[in-house]
Protein backbone atom coordinates (compact mmCIF):
# COMPACT_ATOMS: atom_id res chain seq x y z
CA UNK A 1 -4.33 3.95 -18.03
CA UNK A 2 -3.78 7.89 -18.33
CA UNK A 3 -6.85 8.49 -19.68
CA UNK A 4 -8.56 6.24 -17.27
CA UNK A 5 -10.90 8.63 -14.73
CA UNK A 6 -10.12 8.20 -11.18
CA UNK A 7 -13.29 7.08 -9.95
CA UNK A 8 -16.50 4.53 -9.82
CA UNK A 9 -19.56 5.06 -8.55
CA UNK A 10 -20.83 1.81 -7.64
CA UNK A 11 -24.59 1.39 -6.26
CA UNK A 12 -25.54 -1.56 -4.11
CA UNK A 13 -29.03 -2.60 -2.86
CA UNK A 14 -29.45 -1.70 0.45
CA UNK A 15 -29.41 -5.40 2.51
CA UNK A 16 -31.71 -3.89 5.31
CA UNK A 17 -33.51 -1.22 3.85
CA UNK A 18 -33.32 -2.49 0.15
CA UNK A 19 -32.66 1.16 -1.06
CA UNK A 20 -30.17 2.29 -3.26
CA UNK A 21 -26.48 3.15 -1.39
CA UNK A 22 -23.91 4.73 -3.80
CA UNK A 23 -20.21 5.10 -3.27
CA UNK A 24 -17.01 7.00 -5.06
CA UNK A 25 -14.52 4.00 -4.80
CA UNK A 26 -10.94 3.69 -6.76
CA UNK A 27 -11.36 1.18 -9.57
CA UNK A 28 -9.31 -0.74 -12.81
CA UNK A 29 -10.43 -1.98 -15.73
CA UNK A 30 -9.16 -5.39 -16.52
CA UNK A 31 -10.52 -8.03 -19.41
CA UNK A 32 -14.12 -6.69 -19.81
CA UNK A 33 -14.63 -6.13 -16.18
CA UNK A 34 -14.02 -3.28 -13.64
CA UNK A 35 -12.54 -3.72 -10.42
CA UNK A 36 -12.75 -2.21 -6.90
CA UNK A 37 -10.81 -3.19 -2.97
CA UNK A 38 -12.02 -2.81 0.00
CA UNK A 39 -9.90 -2.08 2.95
CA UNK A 40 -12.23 -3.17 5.58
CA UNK A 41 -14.02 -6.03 3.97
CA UNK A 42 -15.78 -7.01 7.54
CA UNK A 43 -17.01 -3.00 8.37
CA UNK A 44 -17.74 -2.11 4.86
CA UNK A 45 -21.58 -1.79 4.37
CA UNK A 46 -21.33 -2.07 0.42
CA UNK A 47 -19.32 -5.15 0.62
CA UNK A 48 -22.12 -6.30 3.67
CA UNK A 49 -24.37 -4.89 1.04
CA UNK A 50 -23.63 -6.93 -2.44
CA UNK A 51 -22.73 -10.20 -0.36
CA UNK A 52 -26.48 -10.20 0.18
CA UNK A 53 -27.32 -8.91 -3.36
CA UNK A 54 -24.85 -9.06 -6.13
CA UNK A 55 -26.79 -7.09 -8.09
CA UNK A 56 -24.93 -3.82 -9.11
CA UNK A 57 -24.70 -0.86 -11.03
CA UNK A 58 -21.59 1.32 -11.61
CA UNK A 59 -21.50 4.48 -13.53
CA UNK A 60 -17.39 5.38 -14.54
CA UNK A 61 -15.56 9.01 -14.20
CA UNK A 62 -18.84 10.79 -12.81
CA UNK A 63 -22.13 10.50 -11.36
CA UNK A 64 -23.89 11.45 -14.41
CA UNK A 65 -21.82 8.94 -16.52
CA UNK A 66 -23.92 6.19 -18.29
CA UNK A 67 -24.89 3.41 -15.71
CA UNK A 68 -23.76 0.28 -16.17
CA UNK A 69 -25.39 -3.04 -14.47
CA UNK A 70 -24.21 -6.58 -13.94
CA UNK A 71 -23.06 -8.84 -10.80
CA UNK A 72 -20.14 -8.28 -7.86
CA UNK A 73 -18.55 -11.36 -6.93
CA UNK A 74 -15.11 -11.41 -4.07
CA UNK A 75 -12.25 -12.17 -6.36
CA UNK A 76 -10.30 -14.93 -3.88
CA UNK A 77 -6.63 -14.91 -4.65
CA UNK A 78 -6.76 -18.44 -3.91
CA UNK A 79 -9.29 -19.07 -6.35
CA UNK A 80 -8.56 -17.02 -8.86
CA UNK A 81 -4.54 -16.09 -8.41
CA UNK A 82 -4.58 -14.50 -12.16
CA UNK A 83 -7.04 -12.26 -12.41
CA UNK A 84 -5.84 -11.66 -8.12
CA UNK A 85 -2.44 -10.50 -9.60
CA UNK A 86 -3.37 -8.90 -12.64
CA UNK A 87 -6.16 -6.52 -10.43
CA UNK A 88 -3.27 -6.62 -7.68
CA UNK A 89 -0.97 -4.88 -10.09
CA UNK A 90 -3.21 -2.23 -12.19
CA UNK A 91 -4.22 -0.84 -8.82
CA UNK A 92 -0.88 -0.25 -8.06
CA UNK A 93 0.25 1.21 -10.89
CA UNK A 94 -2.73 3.89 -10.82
CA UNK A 95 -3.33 4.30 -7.34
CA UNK A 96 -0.09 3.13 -5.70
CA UNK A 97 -2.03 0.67 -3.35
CA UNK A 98 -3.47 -2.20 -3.54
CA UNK A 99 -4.40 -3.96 -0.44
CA UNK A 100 -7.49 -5.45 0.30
CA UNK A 101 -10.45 -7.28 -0.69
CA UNK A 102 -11.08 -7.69 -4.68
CA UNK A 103 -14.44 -7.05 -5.82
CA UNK A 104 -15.19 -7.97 -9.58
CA UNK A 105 -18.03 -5.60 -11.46
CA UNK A 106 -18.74 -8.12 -14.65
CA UNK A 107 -21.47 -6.56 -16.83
CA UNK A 108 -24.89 -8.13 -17.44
């Protein structure tokens, strides 16, 4: 996880204005798929923003990184306690925190 960059830029489809609305956002890597939190799942426009479209791109370590597309689903830990755990502890391990809403980036 060293080498791992520090960042994702993940773009979301605008749910009002349908335009493009990028972020820099913490992320893992875990079993083919990347993975981002929210802290404020309810305020969060690109959380507001893929529940309406999960359409998605991400690009990894920079802007100008090759884009990747695919679908965001919300990981529930209810649901889906393994991969929950798994995301859980990577992000702690990298980042020291890892509280909040799991979003799942699985490639098209």
């Amino acid at each position: 996880m060293a080498s791992e960059p520090p960042y994702l830029y993940l773009t979301t489809i605008g749910r009002r204005t349908g335009r493009q609305h990028t972020i820099e956002i913490w992320f893992v890597a875990h079993a083919g798929c990347w993975y981002v939190m929210s802290g404020e799942p309810e305020s969060s426009d690109w959380v507001k923003n893929l529940r309406a479209n999960p359409v998605v791109s991400w690009r990894v370590g920079s802007r100008d990184a090759p884009q990747m597309q695919g679908t965001a689903r919300i990981v529930g830990r209810e649901d889906d306690p393994a991969v929950a755990q798994a995301v859980e502890a990577l992000m702690q391990a990298k980042y020291n925190w890892n509280s909040g809403l799991i979003v799942e980036l699985r490639p098209a």
